[in-house]
Structure formats: structure tokens, C-alpha cells
N, C-alpha and C. Protein backbone atom coordinates (compact mmCIF):
# COMPACT_ATOMS: atom_id res chain seq x y z
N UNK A 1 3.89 -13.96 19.84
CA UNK A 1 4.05 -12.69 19.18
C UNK A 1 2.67 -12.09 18.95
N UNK A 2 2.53 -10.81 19.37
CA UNK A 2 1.17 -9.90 19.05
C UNK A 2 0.88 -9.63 17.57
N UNK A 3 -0.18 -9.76 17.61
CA UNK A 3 -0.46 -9.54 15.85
C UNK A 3 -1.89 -8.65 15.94
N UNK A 4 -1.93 -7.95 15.17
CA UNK A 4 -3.10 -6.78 14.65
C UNK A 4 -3.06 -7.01 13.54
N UNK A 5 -4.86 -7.22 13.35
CA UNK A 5 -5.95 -7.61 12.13
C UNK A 5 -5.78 -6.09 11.48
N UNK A 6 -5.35 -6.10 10.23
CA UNK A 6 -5.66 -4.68 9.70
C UNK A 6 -6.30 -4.97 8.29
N UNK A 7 -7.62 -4.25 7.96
CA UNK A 7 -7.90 -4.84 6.73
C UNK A 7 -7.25 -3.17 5.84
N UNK A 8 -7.19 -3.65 4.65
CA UNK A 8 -6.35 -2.46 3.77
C UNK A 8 -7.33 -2.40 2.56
N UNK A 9 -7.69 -1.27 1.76
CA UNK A 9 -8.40 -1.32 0.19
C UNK A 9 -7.19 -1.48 -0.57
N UNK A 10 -6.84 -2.40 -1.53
CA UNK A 10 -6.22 -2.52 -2.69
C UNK A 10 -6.54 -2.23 -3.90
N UNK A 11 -6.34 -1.20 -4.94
CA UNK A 11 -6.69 -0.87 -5.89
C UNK A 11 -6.05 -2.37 -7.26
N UNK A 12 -7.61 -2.61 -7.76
CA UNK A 12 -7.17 -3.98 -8.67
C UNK A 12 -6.68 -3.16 -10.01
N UNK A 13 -7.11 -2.36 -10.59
CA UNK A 13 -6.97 -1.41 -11.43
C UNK A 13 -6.79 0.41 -10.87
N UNK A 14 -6.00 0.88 -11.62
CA UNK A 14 -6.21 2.22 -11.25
C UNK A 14 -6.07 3.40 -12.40
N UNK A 15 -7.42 4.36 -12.15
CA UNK A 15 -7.14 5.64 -13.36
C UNK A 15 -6.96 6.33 -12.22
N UNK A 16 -6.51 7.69 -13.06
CA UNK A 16 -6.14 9.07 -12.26
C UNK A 16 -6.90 10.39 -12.82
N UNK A 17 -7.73 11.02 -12.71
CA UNK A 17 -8.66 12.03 -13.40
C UNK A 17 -7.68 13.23 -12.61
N UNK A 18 -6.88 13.89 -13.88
CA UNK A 18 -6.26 14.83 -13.66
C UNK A 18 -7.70 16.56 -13.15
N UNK A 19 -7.02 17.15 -12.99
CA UNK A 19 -7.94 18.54 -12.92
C UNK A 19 -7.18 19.79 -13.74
N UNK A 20 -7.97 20.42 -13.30
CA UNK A 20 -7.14 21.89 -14.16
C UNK A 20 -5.80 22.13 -13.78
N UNK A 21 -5.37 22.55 -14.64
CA UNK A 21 -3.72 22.71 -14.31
C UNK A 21 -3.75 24.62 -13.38
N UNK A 22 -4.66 25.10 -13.16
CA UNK A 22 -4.98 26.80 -12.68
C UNK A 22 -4.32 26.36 -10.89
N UNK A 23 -4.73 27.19 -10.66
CA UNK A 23 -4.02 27.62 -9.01
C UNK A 23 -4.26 26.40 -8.11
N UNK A 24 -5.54 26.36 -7.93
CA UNK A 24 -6.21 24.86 -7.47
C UNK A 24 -6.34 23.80 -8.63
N UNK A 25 -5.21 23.15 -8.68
CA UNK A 25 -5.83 21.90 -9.31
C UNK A 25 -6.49 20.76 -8.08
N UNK A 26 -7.19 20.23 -9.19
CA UNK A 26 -8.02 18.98 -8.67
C UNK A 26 -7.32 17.88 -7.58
N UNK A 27 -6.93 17.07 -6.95
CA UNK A 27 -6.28 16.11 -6.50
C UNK A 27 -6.42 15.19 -7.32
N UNK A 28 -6.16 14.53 -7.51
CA UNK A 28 -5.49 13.20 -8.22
C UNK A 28 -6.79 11.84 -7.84
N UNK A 29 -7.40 11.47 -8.74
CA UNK A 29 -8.94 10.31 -7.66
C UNK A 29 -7.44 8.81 -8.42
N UNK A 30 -7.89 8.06 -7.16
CA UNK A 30 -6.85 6.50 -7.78
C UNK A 30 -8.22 5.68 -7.58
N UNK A 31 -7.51 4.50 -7.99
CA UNK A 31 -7.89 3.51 -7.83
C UNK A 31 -9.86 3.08 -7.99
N UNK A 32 -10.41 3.56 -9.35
CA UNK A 32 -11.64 3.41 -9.85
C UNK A 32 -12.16 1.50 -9.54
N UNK A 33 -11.44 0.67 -9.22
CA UNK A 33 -11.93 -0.37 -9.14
C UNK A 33 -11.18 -1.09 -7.95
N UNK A 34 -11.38 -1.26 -6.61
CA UNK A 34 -11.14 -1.07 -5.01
C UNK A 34 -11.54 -3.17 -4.53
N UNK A 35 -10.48 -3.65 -4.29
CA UNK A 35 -10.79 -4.74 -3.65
C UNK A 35 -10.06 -4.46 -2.04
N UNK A 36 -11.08 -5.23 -1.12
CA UNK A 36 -10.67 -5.46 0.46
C UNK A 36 -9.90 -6.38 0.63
N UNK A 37 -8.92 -6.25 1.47
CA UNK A 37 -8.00 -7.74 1.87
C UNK A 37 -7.75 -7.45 3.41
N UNK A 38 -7.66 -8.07 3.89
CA UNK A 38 -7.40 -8.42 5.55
C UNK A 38 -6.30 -9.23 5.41
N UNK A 39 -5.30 -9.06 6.22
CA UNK A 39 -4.50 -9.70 6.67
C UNK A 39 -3.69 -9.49 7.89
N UNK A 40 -2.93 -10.78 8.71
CA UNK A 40 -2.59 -10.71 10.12
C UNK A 40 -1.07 -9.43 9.75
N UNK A 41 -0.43 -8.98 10.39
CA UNK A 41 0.56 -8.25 10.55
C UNK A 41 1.65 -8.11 11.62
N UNK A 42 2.69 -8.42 11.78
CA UNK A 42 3.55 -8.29 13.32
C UNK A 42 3.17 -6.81 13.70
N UNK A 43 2.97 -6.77 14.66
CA UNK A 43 2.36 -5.70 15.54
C UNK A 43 3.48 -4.27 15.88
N UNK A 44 4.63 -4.76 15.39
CA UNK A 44 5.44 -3.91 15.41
C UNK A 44 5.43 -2.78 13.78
N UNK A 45 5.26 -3.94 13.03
CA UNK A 45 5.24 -3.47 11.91
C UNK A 45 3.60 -2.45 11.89
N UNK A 46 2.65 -2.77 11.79
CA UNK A 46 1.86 -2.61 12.18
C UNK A 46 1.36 -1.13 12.89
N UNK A 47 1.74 -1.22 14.31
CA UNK A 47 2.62 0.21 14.50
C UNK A 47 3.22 1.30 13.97
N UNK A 48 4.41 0.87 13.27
CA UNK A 48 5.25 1.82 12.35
C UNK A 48 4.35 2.12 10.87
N UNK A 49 3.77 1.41 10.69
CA UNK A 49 2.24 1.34 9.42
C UNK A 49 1.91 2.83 9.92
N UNK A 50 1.62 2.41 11.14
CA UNK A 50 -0.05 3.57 11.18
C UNK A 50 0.58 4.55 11.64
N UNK A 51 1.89 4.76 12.31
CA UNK A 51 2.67 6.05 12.39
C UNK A 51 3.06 6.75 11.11
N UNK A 52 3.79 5.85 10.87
CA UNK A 52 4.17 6.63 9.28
C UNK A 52 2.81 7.25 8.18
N UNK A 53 2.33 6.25 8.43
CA UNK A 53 0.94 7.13 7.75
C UNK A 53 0.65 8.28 7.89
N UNK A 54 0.31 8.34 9.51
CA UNK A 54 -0.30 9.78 10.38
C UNK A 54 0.80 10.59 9.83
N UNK A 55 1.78 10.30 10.38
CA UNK A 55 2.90 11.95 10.42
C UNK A 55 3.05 11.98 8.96
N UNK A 56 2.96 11.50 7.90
CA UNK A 56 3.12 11.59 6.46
C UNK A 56 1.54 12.16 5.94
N UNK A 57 0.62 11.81 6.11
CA UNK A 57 -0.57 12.35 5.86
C UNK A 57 -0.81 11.57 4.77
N UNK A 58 -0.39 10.50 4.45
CA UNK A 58 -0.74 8.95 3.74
C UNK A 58 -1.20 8.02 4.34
N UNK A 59 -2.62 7.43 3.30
CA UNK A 59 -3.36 6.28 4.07
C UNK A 59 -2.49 4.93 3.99
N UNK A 60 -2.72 4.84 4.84
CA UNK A 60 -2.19 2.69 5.26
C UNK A 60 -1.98 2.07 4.30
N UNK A 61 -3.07 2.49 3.39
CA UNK A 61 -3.59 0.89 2.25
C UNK A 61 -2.69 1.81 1.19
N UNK A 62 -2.56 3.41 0.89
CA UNK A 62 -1.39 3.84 0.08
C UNK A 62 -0.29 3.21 0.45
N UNK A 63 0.17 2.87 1.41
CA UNK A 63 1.27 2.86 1.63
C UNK A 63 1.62 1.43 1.26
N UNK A 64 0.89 0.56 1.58
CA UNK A 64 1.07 -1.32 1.60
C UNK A 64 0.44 -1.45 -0.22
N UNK A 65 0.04 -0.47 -0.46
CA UNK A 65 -0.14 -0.61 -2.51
C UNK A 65 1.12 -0.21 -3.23
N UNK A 66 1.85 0.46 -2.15
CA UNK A 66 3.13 1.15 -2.97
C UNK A 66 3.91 -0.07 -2.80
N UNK A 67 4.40 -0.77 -1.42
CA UNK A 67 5.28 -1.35 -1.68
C UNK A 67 5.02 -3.13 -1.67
N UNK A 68 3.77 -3.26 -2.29
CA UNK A 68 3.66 -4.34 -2.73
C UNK A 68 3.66 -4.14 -4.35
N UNK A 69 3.61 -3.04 -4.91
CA UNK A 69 4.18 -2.51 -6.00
C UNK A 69 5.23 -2.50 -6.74
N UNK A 70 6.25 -2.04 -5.53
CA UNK A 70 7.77 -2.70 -5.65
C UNK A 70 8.49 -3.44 -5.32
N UNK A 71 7.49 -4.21 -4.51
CA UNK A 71 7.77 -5.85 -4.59
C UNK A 71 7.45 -6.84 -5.66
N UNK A 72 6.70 -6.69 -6.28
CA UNK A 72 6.06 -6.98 -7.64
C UNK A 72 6.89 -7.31 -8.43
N UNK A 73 7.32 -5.86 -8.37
CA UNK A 73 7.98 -5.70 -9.81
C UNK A 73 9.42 -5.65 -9.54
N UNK A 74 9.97 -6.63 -8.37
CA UNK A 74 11.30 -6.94 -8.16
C UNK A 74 11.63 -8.04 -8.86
N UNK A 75 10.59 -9.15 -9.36
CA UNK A 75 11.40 -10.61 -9.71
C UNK A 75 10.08 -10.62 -10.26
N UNK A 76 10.11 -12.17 -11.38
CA UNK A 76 9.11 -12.85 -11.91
C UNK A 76 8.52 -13.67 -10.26
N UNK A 77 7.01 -14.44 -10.23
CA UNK A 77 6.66 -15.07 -8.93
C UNK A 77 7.59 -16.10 -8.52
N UNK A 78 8.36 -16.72 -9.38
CA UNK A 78 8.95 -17.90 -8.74
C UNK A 78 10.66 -17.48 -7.85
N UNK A 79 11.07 -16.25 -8.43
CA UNK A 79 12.24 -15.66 -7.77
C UNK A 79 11.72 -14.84 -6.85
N UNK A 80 10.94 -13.91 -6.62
CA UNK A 80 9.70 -13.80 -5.32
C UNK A 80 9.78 -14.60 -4.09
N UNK A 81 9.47 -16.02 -4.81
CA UNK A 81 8.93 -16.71 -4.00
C UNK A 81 9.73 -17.19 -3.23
N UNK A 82 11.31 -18.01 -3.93
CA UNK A 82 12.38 -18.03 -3.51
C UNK A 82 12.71 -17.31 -2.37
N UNK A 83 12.95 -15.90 -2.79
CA UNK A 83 13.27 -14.68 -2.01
C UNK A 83 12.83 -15.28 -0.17
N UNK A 84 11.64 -15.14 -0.60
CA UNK A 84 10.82 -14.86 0.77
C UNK A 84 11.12 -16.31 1.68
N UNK A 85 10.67 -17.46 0.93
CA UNK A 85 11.29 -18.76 1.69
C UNK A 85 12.47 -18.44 2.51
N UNK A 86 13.79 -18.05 1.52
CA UNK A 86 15.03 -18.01 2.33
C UNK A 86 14.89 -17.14 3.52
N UNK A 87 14.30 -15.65 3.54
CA UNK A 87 13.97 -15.15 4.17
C UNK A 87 12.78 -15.90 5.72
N UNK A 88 12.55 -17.10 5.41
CA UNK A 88 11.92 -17.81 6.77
C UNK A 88 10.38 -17.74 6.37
N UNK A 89 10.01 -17.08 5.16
CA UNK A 89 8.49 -16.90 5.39
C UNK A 89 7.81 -18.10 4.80
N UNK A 90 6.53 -18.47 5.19
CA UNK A 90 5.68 -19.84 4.86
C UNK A 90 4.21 -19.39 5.43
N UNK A 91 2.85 -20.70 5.16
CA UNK A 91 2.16 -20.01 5.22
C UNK A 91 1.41 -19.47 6.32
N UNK A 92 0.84 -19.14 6.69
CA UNK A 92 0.15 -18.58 8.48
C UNK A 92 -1.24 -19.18 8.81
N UNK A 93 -1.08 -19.82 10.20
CA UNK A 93 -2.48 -20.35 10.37
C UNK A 93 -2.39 -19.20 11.61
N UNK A 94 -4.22 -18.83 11.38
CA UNK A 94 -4.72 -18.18 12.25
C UNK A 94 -5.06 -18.86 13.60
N UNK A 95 -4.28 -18.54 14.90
CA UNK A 95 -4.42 -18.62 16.41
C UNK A 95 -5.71 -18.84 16.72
């Protein structure tokens, strides 16, 4: 199976510095304190990552912060963890 290295910024903490509420408001700044993570990815998935991004006009690492977000906050870690076992997953040695 093909796999693509994608590294992503993960926000460890995040503020939001609102702007003026007038015609132009400000954009929204996230994530004031930024850790790197790399990890392998099925290449399919991977793919559909960086499409959905483009045609949405959302970055990658938005997108893999959102829904490791609501993965999070689906179960305490040990029903998580469960989850994913049954689901086939374990840990990955690099090729």
C-alpha cells in the first residue's frame, strides 16, 4: 500500500484575536502556540486531504485539527482506544 509523509502544524493551545466588528473585520489569528507532527497516511486518504482542502480553501493541518477534535471528544482514551483496535488499527512500523 502507498503511503505519503505529510507533516501537519497542530495547534497545542489556541486564542482567537477578534477584529473590528466594521465592514472589514479582521480574520480570526488561531492557534498562538503551534507544534509539528509528521505522520505516515494511506495515500488515498491523503489525496482526498489535499483535495478537499484546495476546493474548500482550508489548510490540511485545519482540517486533521478539526477532526482529531471530534475524535477527542467522542470517548474518554480507553473507549477511543477500544474503538480503533476493533476497527483493525495497531501500531505502524516505518518500511
Amino acid at each position: 500500500m502507498a503511503r505519503r509523509t505529510t507533516t501537519v502544524s497542530v495547534a497545542a493551545g489556541s486564542k482567537r484575536a477578534g477584529g473590528n466588528h466594521r465592514s472589514n473585520p479582521a480574520p480570526l489569528r488561531t492557534a498562538v502556540r503551534i507544534a509539528t507532527v509528521s505522520h505516515t497516511l494511506d495515500l488515498r486518504l491523503a489525496e482526498r486531504l489535499r483535495e478537499f482542502a484546495f476546493r474548500q480553501r482550508i489548510s490540511e493541518s485545519a482540517v486533521i485539527e478539526h477532526a482529531l477534535r471530534s475524535f477527542f471528544d467522542g470517548g474518554s482514551d480507553a473507549e477511543l482506544g477500544s474503538q480503533l483496535r476493533r476497527a483493525g488499527a495497531s501500531l505502524r512500523r516505518r518500511a
